[in-house]
PDB file of N, CA and C in Angstrom:
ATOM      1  N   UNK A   1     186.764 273.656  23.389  1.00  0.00           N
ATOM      2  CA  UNK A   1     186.778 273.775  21.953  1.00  0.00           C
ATOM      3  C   UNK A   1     188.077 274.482  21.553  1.00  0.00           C
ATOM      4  N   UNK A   2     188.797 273.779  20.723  1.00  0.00           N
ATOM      5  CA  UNK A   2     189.838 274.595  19.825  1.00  0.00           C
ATOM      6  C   UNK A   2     189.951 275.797  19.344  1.00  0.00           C
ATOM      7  N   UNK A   3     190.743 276.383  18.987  1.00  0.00           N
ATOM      8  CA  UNK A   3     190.463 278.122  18.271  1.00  0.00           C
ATOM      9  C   UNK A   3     190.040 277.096  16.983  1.00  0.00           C
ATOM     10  N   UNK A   4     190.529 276.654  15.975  1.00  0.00           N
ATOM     11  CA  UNK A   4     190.248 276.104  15.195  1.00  0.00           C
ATOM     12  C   UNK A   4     188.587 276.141  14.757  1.00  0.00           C
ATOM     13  N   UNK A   5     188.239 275.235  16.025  1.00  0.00           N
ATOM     14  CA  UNK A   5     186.606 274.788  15.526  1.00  0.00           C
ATOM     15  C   UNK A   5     185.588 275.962  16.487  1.00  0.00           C
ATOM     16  N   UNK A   6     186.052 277.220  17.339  1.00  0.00           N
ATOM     17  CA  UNK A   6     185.596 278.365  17.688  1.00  0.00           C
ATOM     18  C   UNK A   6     185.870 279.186  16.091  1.00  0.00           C
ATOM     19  N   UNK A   7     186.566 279.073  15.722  1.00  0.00           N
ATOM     20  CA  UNK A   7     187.039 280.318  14.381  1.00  0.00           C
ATOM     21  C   UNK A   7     185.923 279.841  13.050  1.00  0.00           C
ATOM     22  N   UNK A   8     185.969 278.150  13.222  1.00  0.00           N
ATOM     23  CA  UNK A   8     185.088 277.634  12.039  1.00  0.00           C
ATOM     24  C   UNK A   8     183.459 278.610  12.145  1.00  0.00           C
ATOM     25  N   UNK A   9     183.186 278.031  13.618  1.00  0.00           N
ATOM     26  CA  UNK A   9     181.847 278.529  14.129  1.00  0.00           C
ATOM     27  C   UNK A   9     181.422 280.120  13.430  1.00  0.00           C
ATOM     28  N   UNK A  10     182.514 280.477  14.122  1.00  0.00           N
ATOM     29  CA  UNK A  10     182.454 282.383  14.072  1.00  0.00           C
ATOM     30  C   UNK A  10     182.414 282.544  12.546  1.00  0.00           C
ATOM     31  N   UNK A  11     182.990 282.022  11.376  1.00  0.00           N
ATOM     32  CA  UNK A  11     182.643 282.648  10.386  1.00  0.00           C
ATOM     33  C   UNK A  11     181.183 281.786   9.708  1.00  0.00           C
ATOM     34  N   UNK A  12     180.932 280.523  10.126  1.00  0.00           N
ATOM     35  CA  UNK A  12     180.033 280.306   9.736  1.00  0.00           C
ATOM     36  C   UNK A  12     178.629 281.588  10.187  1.00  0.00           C
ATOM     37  N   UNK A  13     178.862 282.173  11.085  1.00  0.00           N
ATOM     38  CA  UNK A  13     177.908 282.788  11.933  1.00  0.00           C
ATOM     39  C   UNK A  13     177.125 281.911  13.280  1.00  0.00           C
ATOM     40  N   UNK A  14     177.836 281.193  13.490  1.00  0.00           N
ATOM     41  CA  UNK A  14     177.011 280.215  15.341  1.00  0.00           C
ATOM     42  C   UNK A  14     178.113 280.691  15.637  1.00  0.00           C
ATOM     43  N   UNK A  15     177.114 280.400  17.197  1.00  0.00           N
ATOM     44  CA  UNK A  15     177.541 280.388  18.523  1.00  0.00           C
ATOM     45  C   UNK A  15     177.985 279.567  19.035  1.00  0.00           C
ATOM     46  N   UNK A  16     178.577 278.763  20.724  1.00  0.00           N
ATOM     47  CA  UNK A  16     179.204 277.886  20.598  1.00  0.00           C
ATOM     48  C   UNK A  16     178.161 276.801  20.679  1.00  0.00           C
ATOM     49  N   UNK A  17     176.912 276.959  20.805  1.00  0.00           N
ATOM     50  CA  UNK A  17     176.228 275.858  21.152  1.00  0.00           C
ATOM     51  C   UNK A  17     175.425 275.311  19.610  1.00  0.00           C
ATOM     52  N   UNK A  18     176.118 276.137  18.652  1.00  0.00           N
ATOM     53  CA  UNK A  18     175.615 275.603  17.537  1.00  0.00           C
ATOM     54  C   UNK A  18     174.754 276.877  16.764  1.00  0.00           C
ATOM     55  N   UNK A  19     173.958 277.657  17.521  1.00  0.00           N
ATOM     56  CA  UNK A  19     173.089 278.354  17.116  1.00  0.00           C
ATOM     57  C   UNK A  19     173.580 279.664  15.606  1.00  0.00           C
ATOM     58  N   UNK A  20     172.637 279.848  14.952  1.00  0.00           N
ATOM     59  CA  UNK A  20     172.858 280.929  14.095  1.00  0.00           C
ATOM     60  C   UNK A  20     172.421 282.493  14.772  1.00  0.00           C
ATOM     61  N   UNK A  21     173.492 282.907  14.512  1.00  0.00           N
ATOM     62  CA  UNK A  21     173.912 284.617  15.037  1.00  0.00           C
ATOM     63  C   UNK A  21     173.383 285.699  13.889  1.00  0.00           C
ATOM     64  N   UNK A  22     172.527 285.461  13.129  1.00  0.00           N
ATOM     65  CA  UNK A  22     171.964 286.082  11.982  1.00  0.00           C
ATOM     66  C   UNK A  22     173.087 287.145  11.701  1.00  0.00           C
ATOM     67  N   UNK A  23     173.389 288.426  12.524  1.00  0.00           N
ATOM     68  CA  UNK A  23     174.100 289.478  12.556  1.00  0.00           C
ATOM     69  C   UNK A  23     175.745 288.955  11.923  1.00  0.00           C
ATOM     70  N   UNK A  24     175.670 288.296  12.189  1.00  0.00           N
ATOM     71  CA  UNK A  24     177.272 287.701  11.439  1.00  0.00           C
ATOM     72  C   UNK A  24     176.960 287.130   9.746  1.00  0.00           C
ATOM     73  N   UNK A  25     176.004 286.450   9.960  1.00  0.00           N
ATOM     74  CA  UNK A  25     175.540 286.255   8.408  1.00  0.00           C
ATOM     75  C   UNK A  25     175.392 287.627   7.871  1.00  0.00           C
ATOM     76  N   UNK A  26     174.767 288.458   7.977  1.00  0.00           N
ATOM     77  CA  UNK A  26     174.331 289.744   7.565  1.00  0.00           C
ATOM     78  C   UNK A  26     175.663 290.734   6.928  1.00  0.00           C
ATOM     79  N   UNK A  27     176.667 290.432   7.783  1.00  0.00           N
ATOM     80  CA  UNK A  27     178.342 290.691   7.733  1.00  0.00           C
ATOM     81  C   UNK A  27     178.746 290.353   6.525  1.00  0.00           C
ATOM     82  N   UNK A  28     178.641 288.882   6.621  1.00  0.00           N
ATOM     83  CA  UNK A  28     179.381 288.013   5.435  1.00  0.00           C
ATOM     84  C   UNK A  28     178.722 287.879   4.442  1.00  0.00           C
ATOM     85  N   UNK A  29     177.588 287.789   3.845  1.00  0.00           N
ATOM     86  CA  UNK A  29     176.498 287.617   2.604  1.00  0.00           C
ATOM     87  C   UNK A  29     177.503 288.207   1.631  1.00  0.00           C
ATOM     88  N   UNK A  30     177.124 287.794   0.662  1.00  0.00           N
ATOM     89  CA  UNK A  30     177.430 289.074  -0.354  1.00  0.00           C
ATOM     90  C   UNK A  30     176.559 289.705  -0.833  1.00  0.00           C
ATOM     91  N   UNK A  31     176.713 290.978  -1.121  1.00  0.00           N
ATOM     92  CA  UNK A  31     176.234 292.082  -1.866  1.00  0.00           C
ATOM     93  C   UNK A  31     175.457 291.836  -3.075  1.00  0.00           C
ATOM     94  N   UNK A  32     174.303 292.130  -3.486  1.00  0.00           N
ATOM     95  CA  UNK A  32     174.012 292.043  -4.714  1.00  0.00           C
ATOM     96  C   UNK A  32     174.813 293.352  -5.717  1.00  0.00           C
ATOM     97  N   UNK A  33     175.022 293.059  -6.316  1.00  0.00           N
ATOM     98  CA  UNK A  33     176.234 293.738  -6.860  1.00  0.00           C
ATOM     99  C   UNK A  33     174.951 294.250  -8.637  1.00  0.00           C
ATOM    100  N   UNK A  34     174.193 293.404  -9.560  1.00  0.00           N
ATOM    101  CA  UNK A  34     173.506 293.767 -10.356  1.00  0.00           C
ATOM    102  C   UNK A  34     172.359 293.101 -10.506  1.00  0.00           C
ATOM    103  N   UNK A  35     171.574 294.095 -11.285  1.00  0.00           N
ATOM    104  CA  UNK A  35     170.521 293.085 -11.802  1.00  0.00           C
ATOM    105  C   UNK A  35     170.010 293.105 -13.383  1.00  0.00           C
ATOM    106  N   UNK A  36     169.923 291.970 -13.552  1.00  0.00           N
ATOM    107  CA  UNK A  36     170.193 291.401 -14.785  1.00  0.00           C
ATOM    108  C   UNK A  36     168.314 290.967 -15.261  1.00  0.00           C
ATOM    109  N   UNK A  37     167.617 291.502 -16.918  1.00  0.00           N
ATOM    110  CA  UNK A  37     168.455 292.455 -17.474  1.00  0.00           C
ATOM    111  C   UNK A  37     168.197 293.975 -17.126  1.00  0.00           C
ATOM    112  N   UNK A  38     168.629 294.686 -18.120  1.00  0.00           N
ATOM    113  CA  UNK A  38     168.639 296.256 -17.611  1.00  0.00           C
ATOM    114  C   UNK A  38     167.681 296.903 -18.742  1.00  0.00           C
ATOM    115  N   UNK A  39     166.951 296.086 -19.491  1.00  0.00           N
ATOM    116  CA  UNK A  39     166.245 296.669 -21.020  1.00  0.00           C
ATOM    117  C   UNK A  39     166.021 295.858 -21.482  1.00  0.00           C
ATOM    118  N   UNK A  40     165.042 295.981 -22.395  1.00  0.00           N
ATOM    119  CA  UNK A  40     163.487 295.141 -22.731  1.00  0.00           C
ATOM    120  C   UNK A  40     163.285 295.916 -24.142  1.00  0.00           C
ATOM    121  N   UNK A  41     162.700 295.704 -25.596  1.00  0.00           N
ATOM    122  CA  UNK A  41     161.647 295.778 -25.410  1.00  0.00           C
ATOM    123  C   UNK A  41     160.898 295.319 -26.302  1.00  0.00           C
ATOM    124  N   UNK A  42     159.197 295.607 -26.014  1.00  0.00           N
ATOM    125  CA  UNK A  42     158.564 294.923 -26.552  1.00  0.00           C
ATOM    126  C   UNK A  42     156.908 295.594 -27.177  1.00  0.00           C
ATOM    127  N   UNK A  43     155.786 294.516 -27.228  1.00  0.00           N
ATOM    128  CA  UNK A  43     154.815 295.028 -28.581  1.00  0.00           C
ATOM    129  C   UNK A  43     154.392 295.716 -27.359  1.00  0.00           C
ATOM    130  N   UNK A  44     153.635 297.015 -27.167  1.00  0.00           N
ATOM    131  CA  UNK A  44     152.634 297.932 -26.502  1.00  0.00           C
ATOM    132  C   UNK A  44     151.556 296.585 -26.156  1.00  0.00           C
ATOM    133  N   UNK A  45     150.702 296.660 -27.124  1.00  0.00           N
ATOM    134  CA  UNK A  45     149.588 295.972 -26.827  1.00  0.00           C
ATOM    135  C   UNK A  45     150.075 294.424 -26.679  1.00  0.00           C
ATOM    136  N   UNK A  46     150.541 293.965 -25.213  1.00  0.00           N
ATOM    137  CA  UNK A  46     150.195 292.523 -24.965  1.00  0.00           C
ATOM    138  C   UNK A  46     149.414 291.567 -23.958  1.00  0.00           C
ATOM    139  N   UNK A  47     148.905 290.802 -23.791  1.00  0.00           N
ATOM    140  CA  UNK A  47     147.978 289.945 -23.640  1.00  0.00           C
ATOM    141  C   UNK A  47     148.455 290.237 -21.941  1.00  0.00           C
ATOM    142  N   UNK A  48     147.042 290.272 -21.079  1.00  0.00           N
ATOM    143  CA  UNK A  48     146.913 290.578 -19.945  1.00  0.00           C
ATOM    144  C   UNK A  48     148.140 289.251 -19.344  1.00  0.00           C
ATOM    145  N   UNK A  49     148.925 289.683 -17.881  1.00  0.00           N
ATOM    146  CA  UNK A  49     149.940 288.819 -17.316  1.00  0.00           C
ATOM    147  C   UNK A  49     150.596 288.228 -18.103  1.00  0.00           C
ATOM    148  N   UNK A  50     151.128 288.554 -19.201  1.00  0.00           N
ATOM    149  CA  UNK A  50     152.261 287.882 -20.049  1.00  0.00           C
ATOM    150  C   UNK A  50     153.142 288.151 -19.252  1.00  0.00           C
ATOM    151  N   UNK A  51     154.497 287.180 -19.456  1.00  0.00           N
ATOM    152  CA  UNK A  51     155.675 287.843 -18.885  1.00  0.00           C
ATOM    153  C   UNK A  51     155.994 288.380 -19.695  1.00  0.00           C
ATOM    154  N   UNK A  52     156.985 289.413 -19.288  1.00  0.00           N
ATOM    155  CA  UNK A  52     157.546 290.630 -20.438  1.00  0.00           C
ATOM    156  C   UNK A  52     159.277 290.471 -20.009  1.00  0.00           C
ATOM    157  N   UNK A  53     159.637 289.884 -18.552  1.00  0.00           N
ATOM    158  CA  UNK A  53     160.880 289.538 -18.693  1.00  0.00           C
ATOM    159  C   UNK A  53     161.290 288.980 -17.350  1.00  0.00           C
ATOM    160  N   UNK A  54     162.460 288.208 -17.540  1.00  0.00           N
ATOM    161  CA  UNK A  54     162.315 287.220 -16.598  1.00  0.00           C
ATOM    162  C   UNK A  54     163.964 287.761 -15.700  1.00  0.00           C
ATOM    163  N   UNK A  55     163.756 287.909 -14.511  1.00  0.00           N
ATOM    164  CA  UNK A  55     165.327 289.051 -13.817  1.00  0.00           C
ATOM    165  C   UNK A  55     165.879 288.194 -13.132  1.00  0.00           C
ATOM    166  N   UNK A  56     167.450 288.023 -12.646  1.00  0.00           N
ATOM    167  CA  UNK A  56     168.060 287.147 -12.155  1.00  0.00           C
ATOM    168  C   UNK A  56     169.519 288.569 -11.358  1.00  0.00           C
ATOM    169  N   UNK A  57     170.290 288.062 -10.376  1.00  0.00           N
ATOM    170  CA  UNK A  57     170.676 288.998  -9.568  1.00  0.00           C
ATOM    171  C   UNK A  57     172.169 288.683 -10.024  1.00  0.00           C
ATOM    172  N   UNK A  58     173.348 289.557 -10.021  1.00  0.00           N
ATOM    173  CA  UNK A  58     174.612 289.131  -9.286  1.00  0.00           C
ATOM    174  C   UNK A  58     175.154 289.064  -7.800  1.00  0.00           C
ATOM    175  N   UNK A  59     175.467 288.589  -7.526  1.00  0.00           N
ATOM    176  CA  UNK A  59     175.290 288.316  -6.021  1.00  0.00           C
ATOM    177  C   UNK A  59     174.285 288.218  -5.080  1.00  0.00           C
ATOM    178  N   UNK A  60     174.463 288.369  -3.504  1.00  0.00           N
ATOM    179  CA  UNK A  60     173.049 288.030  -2.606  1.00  0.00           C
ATOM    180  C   UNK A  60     173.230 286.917  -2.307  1.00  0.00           C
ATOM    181  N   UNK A  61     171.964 286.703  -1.416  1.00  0.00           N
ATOM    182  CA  UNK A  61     171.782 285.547  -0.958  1.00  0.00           C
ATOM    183  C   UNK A  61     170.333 285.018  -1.531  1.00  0.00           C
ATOM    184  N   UNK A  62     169.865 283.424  -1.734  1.00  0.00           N
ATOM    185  CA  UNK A  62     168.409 283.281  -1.994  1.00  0.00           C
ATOM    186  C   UNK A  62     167.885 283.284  -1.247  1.00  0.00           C
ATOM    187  N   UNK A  63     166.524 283.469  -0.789  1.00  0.00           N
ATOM    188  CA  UNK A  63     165.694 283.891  -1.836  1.00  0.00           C
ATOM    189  C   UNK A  63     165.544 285.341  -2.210  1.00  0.00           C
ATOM    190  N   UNK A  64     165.642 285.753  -3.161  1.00  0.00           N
ATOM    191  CA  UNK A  64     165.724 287.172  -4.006  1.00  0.00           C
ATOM    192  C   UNK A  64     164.255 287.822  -4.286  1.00  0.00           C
ATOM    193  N   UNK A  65     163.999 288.998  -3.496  1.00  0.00           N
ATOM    194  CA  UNK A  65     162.508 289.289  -3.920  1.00  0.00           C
ATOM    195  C   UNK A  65     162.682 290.808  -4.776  1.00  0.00           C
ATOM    196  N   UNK A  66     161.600 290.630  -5.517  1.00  0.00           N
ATOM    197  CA  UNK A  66     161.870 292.116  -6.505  1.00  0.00           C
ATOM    198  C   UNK A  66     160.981 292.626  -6.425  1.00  0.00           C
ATOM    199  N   UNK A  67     161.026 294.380  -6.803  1.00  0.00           N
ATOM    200  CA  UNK A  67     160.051 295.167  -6.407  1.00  0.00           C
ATOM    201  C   UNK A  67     159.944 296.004  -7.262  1.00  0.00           C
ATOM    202  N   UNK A  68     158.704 296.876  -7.620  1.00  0.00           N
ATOM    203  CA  UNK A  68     159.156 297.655  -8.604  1.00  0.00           C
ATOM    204  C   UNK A  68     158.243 299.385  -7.804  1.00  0.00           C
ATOM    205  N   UNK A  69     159.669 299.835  -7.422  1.00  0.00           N
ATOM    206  CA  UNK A  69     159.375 301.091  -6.332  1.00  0.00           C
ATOM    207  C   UNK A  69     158.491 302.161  -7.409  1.00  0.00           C
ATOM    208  N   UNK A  70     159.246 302.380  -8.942  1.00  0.00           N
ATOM    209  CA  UNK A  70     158.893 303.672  -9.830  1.00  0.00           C
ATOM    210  C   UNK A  70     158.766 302.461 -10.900  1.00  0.00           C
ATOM    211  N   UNK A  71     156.647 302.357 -11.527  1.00  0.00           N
ATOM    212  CA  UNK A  71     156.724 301.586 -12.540  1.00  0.00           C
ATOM    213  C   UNK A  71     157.116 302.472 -13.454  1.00  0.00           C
ATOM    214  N   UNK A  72     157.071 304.065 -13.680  1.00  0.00           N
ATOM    215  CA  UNK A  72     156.980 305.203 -14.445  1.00  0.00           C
ATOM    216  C   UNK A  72     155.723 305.036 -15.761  1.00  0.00           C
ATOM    217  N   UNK A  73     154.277 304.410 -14.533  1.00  0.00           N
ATOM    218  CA  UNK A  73     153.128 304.963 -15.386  1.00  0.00           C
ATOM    219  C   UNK A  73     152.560 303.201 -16.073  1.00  0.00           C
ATOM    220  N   UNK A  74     153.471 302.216 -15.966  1.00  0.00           N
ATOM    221  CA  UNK A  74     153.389 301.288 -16.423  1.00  0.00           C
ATOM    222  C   UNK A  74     152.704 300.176 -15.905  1.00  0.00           C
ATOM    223  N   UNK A  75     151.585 299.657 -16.363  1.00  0.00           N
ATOM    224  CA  UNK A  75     150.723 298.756 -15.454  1.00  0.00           C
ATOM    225  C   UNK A  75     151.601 296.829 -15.087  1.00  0.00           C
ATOM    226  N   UNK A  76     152.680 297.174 -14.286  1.00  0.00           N
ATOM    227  CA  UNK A  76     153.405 295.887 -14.581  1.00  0.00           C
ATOM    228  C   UNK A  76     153.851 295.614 -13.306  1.00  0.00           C
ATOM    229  N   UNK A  77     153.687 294.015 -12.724  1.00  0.00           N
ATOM    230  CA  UNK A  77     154.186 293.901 -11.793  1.00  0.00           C
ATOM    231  C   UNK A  77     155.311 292.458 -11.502  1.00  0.00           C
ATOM    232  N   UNK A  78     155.807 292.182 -10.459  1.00  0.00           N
ATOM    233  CA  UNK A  78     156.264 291.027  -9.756  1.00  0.00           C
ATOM    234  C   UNK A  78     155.868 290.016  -9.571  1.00  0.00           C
ATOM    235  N   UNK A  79     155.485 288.923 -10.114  1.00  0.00           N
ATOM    236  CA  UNK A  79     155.279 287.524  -9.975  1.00  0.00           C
ATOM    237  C   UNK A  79     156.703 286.554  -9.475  1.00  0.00           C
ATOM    238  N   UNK A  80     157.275 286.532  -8.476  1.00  0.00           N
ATOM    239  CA  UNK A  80     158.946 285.774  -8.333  1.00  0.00           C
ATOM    240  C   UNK A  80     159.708 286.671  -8.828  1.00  0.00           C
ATOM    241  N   UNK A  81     160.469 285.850  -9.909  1.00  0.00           N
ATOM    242  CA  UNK A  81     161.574 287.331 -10.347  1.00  0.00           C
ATOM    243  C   UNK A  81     160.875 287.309 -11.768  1.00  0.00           C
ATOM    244  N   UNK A  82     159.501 287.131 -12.311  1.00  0.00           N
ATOM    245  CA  UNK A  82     159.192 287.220 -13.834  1.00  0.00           C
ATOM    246  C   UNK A  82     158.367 288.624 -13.553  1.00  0.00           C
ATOM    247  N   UNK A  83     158.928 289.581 -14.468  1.00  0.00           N
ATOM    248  CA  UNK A  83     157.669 291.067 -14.807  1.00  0.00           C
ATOM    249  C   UNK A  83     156.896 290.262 -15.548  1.00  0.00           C
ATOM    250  N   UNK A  84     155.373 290.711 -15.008  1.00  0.00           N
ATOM    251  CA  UNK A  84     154.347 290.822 -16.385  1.00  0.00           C
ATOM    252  C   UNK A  84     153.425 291.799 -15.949  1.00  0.00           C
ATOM    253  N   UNK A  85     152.959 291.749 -17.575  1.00  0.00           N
ATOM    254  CA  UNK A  85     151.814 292.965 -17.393  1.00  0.00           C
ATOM    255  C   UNK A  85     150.455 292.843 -16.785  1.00  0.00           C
ATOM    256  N   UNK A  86     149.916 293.807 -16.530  1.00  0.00           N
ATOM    257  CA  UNK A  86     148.429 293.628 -15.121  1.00  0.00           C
ATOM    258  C   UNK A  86     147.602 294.788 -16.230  1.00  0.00           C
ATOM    259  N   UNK A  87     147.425 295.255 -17.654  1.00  0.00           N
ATOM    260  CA  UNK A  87     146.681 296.022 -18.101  1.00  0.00           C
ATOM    261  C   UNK A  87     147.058 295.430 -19.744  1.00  0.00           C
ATOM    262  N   UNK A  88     145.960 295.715 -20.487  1.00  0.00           N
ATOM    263  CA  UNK A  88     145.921 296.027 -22.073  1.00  0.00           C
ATOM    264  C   UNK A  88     145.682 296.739 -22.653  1.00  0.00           C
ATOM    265  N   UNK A  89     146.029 298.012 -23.125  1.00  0.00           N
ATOM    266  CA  UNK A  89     147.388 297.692 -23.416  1.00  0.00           C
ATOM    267  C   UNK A  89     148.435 298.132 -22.105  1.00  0.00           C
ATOM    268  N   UNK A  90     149.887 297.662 -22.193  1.00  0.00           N
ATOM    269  CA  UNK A  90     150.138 297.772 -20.831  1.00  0.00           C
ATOM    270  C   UNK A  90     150.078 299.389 -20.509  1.00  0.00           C
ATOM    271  N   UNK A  91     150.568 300.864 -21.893  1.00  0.00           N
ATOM    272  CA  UNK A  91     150.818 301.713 -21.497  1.00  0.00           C
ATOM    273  C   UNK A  91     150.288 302.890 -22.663  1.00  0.00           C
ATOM    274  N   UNK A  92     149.643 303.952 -22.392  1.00  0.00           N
ATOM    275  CA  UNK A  92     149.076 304.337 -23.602  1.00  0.00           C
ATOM    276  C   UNK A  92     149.815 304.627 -24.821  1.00  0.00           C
ATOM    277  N   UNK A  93     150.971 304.866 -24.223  1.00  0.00           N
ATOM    278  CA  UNK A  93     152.005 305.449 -25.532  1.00  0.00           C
ATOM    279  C   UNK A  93     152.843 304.730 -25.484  1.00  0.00           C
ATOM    280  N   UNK A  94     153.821 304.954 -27.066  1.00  0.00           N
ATOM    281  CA  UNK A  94     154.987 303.762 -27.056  1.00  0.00           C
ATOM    282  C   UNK A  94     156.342 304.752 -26.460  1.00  0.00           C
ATOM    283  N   UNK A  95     157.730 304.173 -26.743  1.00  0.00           N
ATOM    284  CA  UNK A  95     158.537 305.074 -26.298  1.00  0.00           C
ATOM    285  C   UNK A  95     159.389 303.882 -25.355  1.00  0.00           C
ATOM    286  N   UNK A  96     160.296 304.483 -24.173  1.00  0.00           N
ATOM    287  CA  UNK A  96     160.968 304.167 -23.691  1.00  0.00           C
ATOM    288  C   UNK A  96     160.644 304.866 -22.605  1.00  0.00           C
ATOM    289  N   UNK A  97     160.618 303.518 -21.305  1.00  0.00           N
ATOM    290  CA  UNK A  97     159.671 303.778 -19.875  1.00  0.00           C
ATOM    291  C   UNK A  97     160.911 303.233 -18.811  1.00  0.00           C
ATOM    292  N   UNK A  98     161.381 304.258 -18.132  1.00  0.00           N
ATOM    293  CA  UNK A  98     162.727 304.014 -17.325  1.00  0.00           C
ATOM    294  C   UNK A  98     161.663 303.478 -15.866  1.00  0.00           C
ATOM    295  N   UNK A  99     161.869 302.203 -15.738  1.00  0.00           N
ATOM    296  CA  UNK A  99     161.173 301.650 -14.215  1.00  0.00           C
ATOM    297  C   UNK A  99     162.509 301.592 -13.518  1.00  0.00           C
ATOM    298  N   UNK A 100     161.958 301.541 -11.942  1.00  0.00           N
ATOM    299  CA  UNK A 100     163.352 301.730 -11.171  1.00  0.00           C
ATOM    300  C   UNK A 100     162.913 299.973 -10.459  1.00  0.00           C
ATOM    301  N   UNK A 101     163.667 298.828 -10.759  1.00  0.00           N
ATOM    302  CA  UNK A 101     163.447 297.647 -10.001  1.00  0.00           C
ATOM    303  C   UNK A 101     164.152 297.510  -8.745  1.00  0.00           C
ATOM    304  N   UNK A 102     163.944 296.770  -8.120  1.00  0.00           N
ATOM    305  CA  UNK A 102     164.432 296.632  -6.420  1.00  0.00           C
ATOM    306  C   UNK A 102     164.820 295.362  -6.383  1.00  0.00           C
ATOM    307  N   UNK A 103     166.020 295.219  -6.247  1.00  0.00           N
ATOM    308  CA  UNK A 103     166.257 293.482  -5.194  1.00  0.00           C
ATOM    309  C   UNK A 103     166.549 293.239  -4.171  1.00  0.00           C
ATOM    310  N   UNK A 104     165.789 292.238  -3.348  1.00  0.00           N
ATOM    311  CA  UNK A 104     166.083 292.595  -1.743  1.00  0.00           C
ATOM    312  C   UNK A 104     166.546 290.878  -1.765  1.00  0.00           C
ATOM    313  N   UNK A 105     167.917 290.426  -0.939  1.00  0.00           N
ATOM    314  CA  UNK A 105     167.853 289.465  -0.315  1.00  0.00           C
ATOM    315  C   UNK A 105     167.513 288.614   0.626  1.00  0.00           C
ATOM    316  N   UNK A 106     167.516 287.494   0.837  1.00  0.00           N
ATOM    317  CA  UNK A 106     167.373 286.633   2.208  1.00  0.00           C
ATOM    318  C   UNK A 106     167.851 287.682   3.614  1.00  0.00           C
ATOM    319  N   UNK A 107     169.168 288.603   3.612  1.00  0.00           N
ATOM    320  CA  UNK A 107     169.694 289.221   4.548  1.00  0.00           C
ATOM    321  C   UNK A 107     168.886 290.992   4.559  1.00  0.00           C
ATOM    322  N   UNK A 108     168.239 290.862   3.660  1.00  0.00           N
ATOM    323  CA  UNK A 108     167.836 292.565   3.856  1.00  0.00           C
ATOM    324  C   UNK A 108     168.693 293.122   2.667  1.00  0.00           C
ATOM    325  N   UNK A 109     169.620 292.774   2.512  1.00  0.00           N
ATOM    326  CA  UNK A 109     170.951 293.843   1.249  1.00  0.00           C
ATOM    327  C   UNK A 109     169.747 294.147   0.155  1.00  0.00           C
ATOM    328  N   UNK A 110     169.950 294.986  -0.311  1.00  0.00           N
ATOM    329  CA  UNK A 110     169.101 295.465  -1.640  1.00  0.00           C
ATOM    330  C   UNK A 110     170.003 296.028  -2.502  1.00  0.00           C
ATOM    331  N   UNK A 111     169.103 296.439  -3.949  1.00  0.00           N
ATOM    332  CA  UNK A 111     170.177 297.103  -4.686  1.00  0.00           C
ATOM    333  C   UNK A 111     168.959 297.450  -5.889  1.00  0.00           C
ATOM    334  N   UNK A 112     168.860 298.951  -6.204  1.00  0.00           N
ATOM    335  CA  UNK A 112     167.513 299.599  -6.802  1.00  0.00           C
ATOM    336  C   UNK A 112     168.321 299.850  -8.197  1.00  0.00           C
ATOM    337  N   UNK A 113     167.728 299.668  -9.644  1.00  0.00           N
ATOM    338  CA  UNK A 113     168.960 299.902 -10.835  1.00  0.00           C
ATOM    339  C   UNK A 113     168.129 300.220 -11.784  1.00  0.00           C
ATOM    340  N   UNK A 114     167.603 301.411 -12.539  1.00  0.00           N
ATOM    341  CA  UNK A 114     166.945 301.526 -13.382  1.00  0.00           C
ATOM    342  C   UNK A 114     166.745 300.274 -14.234  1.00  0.00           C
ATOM    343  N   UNK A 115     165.277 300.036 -15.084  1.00  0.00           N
ATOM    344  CA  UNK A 115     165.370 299.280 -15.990  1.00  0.00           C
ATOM    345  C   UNK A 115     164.360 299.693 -17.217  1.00  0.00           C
ATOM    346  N   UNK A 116     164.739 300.008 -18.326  1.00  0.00           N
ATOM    347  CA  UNK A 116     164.232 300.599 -19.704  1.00  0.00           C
ATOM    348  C   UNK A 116     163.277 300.123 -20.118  1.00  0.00           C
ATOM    349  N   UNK A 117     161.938 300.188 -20.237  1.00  0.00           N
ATOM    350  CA  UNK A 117     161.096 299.083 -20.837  1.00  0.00           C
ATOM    351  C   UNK A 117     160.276 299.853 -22.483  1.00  0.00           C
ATOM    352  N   UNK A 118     160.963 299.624 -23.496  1.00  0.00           N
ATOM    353  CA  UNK A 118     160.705 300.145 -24.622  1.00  0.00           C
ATOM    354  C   UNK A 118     159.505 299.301 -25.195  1.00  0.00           C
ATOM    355  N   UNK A 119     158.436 300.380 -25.390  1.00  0.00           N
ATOM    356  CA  UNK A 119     157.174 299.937 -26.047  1.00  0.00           C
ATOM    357  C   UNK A 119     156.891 300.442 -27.647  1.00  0.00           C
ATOM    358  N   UNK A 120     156.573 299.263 -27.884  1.00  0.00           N
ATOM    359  CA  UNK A 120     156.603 299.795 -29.737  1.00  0.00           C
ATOM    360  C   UNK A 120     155.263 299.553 -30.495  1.00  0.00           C
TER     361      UNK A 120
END
């Protein structure tokens, strides 16, 4: 084999027999860099599993899973990348509810970014 089509291999992440070297992918991925949006908000009292907002990443790899480590008190969870609510009303009081969301990629990379969820 050529350096050429050894060099192709190596950044794809295989080996010479073709195989994927995960650890080289893991190298090269990119970073999730944000997550999109960062603030919300909406009526207090809404209808059990509504979505309340729908999150999308900058960078990473797919598939993108989200998490929500600190709801801060808020009955709301992860369905894909759509929040909805799991209580009615979702929270006893109105105000502004700092949740901390999580995105984890296909490679493991994550990236945790407050997100504001204002109840009115």
């Amino acid at each position: 084999m050529g350096r050429s089509q050894r060099h192709l291999r190596e950044i794809r992440g295989l080996d010479s027999g073709g195989n994927d070297q995960g650890d080289l992918n893991d190298v090269y991925a990119p970073a999730i860099t944000a997550i999109n949006p960062s603030a919300k908000t909406i009526a207090r009292a809404t209808t059990v599993n509504t979505t309340l907002d729908t999150f999308s990443v900058v960078g990473g790899t797919a598939p993108i899973t989200y998490t929500i480590p600190d709801a801060a008190g808020c009955s709301v969870a992860f369905t894909g990348n759509l929040l909805k609510n799991t209580a009615n009303p979702i929270h006893a009081t109105t105000g502004a509810k700092t949740l901390s969301i999580r995105a984890t990629d296909k490679w493991g990379k994550t990236l945790a970014e407050p997100y504001v969820l204002t109840l009115t």
